[in-house]
N, C-alpha and C. Protein backbone atom coordinates (compact mmCIF):
# COMPACT_ATOMS: atom_id res chain seq x y z
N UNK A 1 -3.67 22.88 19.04
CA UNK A 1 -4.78 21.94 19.11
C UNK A 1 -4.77 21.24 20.46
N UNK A 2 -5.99 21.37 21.22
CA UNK A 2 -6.68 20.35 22.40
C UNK A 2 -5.67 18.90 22.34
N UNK A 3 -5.21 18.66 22.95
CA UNK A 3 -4.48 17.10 22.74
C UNK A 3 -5.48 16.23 22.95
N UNK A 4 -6.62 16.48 23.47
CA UNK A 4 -7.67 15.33 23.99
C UNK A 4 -8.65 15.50 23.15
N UNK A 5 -8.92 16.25 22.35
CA UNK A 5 -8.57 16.05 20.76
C UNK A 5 -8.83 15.31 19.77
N UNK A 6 -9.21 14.37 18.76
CA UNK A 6 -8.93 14.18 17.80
C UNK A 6 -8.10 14.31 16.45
N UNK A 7 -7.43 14.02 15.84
CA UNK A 7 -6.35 14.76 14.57
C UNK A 7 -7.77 14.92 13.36
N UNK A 8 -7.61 15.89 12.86
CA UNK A 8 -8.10 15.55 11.57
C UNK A 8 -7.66 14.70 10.57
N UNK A 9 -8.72 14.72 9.25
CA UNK A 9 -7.74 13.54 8.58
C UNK A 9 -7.59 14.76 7.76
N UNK A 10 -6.67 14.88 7.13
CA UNK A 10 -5.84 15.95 6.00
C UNK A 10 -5.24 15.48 4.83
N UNK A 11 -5.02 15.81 3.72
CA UNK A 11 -4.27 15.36 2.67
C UNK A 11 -2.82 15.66 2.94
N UNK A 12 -2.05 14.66 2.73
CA UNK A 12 -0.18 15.14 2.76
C UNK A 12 0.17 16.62 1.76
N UNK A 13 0.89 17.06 2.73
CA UNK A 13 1.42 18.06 2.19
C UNK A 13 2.53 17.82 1.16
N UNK A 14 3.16 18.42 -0.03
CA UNK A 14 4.03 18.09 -1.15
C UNK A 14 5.15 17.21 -0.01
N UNK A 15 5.61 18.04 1.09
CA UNK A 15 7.18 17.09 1.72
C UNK A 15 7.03 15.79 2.27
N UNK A 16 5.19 15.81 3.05
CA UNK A 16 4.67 14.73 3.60
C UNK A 16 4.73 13.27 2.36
N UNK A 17 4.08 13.64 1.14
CA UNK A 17 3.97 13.06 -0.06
C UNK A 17 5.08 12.29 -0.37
N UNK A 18 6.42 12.99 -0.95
CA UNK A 18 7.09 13.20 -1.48
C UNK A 18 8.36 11.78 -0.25
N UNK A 19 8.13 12.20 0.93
CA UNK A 19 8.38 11.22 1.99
C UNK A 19 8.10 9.87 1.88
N UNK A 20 6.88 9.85 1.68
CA UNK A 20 6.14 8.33 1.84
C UNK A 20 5.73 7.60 0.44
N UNK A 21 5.96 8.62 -0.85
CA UNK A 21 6.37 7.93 -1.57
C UNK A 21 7.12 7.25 -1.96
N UNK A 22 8.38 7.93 -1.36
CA UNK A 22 9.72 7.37 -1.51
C UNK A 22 9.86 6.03 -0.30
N UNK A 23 9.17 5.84 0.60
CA UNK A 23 8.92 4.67 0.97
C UNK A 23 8.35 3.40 0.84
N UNK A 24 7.22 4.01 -0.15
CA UNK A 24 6.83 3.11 -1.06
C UNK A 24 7.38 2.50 -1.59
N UNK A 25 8.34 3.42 -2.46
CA UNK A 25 9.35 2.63 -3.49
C UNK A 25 10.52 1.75 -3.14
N UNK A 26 10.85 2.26 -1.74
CA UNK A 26 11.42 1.55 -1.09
C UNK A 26 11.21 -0.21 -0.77
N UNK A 27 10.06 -0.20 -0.62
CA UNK A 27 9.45 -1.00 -0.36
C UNK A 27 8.97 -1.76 -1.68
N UNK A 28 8.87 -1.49 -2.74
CA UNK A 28 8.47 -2.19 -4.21
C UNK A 28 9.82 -2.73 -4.17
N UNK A 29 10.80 -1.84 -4.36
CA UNK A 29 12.34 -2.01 -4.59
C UNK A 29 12.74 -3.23 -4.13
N UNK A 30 12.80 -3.23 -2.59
CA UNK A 30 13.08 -4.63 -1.77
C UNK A 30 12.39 -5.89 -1.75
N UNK A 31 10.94 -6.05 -2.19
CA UNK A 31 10.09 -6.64 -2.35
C UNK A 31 10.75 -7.58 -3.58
N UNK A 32 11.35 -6.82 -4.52
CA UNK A 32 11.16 -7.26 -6.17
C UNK A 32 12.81 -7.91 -5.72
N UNK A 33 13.56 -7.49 -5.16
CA UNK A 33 14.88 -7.84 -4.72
C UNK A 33 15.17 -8.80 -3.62
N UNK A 34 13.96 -9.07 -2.71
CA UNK A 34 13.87 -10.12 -1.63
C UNK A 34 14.52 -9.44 -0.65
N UNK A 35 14.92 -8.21 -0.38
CA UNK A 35 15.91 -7.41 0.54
C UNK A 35 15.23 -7.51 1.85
N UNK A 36 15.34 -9.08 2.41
CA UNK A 36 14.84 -9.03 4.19
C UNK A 36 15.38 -7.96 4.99
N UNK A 37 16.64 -7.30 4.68
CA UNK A 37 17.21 -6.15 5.75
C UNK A 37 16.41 -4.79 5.68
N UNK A 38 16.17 -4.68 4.30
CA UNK A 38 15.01 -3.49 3.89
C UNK A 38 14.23 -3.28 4.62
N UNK A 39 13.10 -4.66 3.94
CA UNK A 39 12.09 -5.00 4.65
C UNK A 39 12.09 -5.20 5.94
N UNK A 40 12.49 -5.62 6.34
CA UNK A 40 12.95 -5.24 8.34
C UNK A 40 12.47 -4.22 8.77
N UNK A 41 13.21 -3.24 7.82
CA UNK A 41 13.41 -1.80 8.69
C UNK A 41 12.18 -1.10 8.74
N UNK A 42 11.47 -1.35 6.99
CA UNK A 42 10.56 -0.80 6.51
C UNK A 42 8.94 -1.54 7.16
N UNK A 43 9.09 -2.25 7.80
CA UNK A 43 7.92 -2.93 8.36
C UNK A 43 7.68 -2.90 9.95
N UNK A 44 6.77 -2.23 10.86
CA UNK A 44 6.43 -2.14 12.03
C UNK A 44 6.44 -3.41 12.69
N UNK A 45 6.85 -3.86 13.73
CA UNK A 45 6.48 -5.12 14.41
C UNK A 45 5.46 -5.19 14.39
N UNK A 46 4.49 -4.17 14.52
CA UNK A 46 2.85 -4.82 14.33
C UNK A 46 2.29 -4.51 13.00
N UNK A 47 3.09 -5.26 11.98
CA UNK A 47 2.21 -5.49 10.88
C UNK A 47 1.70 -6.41 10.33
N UNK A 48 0.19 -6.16 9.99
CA UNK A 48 -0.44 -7.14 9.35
C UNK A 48 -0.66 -7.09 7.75
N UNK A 49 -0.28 -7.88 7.09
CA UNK A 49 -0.19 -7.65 5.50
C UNK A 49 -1.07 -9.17 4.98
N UNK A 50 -2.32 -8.23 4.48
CA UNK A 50 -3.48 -9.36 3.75
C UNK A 50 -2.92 -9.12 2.30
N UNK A 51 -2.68 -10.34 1.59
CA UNK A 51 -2.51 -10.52 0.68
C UNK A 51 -3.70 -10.67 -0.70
N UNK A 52 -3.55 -10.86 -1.88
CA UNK A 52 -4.77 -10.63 -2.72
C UNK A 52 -5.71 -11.55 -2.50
N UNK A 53 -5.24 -12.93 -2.35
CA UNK A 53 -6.51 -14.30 -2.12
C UNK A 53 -6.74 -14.22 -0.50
N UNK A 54 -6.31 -13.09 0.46
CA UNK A 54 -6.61 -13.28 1.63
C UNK A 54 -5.89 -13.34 2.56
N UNK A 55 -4.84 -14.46 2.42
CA UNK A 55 -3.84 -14.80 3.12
C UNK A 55 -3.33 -13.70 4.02
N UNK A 56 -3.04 -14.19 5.44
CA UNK A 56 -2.57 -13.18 6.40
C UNK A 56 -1.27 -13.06 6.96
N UNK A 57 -0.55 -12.15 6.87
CA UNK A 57 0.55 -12.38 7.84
C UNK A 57 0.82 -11.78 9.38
N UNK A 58 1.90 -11.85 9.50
CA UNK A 58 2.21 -10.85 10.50
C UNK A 58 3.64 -10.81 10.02
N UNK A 59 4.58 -9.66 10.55
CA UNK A 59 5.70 -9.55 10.10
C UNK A 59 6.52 -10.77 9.59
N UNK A 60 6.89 -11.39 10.58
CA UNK A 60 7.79 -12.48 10.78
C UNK A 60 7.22 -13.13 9.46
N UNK A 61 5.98 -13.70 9.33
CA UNK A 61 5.36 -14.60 8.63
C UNK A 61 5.72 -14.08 7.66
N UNK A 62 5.37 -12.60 7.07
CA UNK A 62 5.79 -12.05 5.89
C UNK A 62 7.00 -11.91 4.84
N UNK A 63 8.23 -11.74 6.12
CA UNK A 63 9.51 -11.74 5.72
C UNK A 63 9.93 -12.89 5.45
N UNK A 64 9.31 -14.48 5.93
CA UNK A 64 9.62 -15.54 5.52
C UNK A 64 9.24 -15.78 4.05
N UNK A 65 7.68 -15.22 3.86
CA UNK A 65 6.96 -15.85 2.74
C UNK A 65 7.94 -15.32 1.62
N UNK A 66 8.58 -13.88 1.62
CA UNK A 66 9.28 -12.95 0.90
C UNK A 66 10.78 -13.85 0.46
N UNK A 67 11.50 -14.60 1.42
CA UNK A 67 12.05 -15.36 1.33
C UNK A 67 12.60 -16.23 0.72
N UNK A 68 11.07 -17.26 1.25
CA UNK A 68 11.27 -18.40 0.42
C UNK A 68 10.56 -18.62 -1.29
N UNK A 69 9.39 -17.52 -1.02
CA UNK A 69 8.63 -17.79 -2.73
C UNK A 69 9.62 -16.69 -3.74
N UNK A 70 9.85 -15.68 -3.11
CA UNK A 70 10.53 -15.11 -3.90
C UNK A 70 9.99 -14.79 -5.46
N UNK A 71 7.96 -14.30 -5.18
CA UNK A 71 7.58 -14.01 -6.61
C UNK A 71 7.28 -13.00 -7.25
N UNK A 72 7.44 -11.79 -6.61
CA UNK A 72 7.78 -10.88 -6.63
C UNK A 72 8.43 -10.42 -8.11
N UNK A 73 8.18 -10.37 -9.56
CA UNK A 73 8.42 -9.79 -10.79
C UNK A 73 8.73 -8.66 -10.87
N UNK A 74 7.84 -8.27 -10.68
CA UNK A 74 7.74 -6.77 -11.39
C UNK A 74 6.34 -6.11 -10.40
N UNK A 75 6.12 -4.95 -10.34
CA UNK A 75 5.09 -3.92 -9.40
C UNK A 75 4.99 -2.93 -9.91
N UNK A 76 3.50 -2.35 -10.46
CA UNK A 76 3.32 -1.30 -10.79
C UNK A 76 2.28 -0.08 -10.11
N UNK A 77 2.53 1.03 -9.41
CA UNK A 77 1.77 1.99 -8.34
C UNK A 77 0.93 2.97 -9.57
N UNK A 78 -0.17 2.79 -9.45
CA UNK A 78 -0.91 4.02 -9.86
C UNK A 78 -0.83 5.59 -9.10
N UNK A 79 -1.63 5.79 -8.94
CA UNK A 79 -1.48 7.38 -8.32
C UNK A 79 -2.11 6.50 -7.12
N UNK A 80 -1.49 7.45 -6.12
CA UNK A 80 -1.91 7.33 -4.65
C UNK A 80 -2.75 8.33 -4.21
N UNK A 81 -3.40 7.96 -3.23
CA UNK A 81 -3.95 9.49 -2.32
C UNK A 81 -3.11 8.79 -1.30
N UNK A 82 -3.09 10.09 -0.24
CA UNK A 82 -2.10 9.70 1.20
C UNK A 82 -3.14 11.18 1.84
N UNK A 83 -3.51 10.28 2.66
CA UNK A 83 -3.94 10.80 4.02
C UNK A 83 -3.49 11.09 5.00
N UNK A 84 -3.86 12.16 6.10
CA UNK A 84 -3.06 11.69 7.08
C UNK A 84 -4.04 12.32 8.61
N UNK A 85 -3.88 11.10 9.40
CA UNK A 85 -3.93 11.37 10.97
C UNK A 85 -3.35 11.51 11.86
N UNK A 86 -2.91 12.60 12.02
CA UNK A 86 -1.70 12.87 13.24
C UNK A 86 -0.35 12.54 12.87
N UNK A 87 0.17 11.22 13.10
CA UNK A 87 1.80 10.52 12.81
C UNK A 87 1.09 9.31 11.68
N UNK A 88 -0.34 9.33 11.20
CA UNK A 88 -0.67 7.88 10.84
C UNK A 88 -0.93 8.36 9.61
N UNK A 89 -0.64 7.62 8.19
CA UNK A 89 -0.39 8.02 7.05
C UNK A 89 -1.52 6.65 5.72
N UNK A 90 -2.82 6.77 5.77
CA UNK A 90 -3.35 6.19 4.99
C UNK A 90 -3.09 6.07 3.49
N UNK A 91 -2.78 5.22 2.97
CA UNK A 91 -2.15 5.54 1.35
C UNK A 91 -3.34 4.64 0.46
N UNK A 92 -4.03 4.98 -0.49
CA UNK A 92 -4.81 4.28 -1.43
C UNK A 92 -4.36 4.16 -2.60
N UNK A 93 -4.23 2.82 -3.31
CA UNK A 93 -4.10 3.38 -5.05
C UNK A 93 -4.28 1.89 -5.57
N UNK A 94 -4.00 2.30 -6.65
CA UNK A 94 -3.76 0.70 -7.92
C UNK A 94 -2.91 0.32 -7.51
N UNK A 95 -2.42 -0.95 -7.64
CA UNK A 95 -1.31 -1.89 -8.32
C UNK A 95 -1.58 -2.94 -9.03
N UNK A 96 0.08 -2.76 -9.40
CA UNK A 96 -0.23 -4.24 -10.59
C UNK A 96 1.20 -5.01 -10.19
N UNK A 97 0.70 -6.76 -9.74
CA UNK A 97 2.03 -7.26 -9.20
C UNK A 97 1.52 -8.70 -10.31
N UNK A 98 2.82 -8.10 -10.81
CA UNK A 98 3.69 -9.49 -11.61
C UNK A 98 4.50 -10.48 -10.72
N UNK A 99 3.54 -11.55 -10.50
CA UNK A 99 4.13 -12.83 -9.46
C UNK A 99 4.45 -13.94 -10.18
N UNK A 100 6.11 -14.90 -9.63
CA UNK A 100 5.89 -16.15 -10.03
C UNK A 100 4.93 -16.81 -9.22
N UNK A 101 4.75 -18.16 -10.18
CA UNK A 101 4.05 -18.89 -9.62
C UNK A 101 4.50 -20.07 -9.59
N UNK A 102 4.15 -21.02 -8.54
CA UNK A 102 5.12 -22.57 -8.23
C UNK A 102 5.25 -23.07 -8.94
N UNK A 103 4.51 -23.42 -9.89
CA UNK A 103 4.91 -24.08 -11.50
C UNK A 103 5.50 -23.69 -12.52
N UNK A 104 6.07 -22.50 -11.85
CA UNK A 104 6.93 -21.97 -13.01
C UNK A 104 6.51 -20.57 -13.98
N UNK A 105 5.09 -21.08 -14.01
CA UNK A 105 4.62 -19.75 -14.81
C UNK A 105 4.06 -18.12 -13.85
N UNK A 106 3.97 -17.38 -14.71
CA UNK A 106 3.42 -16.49 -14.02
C UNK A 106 2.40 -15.37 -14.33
N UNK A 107 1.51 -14.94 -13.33
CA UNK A 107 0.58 -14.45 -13.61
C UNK A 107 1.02 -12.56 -12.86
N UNK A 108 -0.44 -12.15 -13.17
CA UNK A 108 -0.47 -10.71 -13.23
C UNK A 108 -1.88 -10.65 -12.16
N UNK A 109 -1.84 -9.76 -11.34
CA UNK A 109 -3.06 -9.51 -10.33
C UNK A 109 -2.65 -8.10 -9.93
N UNK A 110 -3.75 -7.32 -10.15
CA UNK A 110 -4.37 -6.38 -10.53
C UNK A 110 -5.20 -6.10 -9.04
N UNK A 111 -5.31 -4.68 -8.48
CA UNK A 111 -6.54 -4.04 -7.93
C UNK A 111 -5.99 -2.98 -7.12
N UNK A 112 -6.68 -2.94 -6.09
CA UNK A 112 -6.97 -1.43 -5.21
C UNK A 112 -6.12 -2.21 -3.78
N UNK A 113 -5.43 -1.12 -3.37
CA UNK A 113 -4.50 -1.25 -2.03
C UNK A 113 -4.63 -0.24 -0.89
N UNK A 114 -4.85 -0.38 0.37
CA UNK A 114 -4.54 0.20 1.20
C UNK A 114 -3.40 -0.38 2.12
N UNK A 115 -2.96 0.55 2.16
CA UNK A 115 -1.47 0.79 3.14
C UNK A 115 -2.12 1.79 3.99
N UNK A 116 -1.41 1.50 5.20
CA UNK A 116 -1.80 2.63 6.74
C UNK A 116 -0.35 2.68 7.06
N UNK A 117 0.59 3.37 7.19
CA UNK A 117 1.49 3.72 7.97
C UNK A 117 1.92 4.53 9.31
N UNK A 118 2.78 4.59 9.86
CA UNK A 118 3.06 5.21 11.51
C UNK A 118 4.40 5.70 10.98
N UNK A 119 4.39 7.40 11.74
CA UNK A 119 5.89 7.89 11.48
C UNK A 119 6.38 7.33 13.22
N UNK A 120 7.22 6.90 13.09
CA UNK A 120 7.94 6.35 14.69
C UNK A 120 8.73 7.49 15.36
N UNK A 121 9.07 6.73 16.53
CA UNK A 121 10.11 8.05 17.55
C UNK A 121 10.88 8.43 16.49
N UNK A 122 11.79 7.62 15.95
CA UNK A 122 13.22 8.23 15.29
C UNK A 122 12.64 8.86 14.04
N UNK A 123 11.43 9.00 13.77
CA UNK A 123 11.29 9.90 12.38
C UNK A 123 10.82 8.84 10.65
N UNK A 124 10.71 7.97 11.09
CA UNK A 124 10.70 6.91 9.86
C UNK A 124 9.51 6.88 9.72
N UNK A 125 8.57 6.20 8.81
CA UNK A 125 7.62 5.75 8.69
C UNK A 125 7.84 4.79 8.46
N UNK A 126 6.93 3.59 8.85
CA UNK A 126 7.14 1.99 8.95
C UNK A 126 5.28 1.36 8.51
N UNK A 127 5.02 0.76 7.44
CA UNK A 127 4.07 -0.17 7.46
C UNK A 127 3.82 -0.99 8.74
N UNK A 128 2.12 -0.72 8.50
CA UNK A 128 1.72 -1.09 10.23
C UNK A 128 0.49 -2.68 9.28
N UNK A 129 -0.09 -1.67 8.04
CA UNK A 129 -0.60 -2.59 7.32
C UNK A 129 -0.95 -2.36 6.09
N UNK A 130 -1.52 -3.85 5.80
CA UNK A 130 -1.44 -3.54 3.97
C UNK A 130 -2.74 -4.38 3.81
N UNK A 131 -3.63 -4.26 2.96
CA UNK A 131 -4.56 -5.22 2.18
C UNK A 131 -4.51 -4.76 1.06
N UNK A 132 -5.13 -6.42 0.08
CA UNK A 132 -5.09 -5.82 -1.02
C UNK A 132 -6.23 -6.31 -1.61
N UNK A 133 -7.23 -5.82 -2.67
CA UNK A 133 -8.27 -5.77 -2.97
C UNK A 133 -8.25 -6.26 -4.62
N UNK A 134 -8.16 -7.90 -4.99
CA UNK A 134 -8.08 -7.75 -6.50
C UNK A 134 -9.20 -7.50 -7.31
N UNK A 135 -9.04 -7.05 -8.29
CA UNK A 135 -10.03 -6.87 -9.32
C UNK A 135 -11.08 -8.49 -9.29
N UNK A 136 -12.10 -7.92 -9.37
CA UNK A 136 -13.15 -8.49 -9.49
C UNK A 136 -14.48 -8.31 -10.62
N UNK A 137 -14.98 -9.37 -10.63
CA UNK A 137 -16.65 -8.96 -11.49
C UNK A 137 -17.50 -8.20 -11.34
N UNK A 138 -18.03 -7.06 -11.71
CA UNK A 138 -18.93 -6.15 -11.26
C UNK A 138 -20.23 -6.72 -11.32
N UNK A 139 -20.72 -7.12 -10.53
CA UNK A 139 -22.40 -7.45 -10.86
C UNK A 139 -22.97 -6.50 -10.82
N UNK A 140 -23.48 -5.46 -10.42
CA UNK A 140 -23.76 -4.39 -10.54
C UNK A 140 -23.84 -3.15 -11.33
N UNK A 141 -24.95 -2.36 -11.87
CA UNK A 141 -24.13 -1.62 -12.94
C UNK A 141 -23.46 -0.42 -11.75
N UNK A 142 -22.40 0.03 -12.68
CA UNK A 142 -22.07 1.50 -12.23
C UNK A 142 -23.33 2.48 -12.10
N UNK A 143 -23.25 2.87 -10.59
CA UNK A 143 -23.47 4.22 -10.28
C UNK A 143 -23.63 5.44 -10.96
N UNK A 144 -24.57 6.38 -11.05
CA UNK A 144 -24.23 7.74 -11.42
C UNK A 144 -22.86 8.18 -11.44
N UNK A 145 -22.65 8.23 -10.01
CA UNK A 145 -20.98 8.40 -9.36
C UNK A 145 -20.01 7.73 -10.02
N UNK A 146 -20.06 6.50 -10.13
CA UNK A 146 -18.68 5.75 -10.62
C UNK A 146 -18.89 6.05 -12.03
N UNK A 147 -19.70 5.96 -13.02
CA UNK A 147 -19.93 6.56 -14.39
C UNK A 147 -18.90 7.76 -14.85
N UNK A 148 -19.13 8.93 -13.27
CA UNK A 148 -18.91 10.16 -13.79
C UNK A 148 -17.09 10.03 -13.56
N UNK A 149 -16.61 8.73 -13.26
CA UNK A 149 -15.11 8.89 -12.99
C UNK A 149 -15.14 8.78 -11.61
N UNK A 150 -15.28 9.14 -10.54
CA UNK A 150 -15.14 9.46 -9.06
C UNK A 150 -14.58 8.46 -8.38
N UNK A 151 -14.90 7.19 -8.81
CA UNK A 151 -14.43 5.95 -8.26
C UNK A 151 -13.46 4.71 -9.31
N UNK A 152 -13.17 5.57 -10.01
CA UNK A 152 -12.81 4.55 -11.09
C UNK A 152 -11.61 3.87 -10.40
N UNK A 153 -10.27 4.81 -10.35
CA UNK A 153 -9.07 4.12 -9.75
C UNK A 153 -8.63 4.63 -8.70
N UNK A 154 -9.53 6.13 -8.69
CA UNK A 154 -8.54 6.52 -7.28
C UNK A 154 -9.03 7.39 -7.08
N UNK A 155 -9.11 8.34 -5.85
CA UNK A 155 -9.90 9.20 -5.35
C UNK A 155 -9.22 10.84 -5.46
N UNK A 156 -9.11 11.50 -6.33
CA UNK A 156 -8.15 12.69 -6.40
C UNK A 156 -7.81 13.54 -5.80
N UNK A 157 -6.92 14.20 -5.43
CA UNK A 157 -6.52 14.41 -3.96
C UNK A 157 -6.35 15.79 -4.52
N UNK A 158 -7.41 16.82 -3.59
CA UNK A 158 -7.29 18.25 -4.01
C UNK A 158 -6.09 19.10 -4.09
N UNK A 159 -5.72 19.91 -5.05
CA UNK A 159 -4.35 20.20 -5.12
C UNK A 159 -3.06 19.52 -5.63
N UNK A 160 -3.60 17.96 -5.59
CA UNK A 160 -2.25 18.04 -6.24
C UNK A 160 -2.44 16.84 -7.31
N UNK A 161 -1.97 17.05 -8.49
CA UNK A 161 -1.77 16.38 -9.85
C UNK A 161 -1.62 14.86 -9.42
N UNK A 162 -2.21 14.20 -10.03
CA UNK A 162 -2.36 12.47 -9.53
C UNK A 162 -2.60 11.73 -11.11
């Protein structure tokens, strides 16, 4: 391929998959454990991570918030799609994060996530960014399209079981 070029965008191949899932989990894992050394490794200096009400970070900011709130319960990943551009690795899916909350109690928030990742020089992939999209009110009715399934939770990724 032309280097001057464009990448296509492509679906991960089973090893590509199978890679960045396991980074994922990596990343639920340390999250739910407060593991700042994890998270270190697992996070790009240039990441930006929007949280469900908005809130923005940047690394530093992130690994603090991880820190000190420490609300992090429990995390649950639906099926993903994972994309990919060149070294850059788009991931879509559900989650479900069981957070404390400052008063003690705790709630459940629900929705749709994108993650973008970068494989680096040494071979890793590292979160560059994250938003997260909570469930909301539909004012709208469903679509033909969303009716028929197409948009419900996740976008199905040809070839492989999701």
């Amino acid at each position: 391929m032309d280097s001057s070029r464009p990448h296509p965008v492509v679906h991960a191949d089973d090893a590509t998959r199978a890679q960045l899932l396991a980074v994922e989990e990596r990343r639920r894992t340390a999250l739910l454990a407060a593991d700042l050394t994890t998270l270190d490794d697992l996070y790009d200096p240039s990441l930006i991570h929007t949280h469900a009400p908005g809130l923005t970070h940047d690394k530093a900011q992130l690994l603090q918030h991880v820190a000190t709130r420490r609300a992090y319960l429990d995390m649950a990943r639906g099926p993903l799609t994972i994309r990919l551009i060149g070294d850059v690795a788009i991931m879509t899916g559900r989650i479900s994060n069981r957070l404390a909350s400052p008063d003690g109690t705790e709630r459940v928030v629900n929705g749709q996530v994108i993650q973008v990742l970068r494989r680096c020089d040494d071979g890793a992939w590292r979160f560059v960014s994250f938003q997260m999209t909570p469930d909301g009110a539909h004012v709208w009715p469903a679509t033909e399209a969303e009716r028929a399934g197409l948009t419900d939770t996740t976008i199905e990724q040809k070839g492989h079981s999701v």
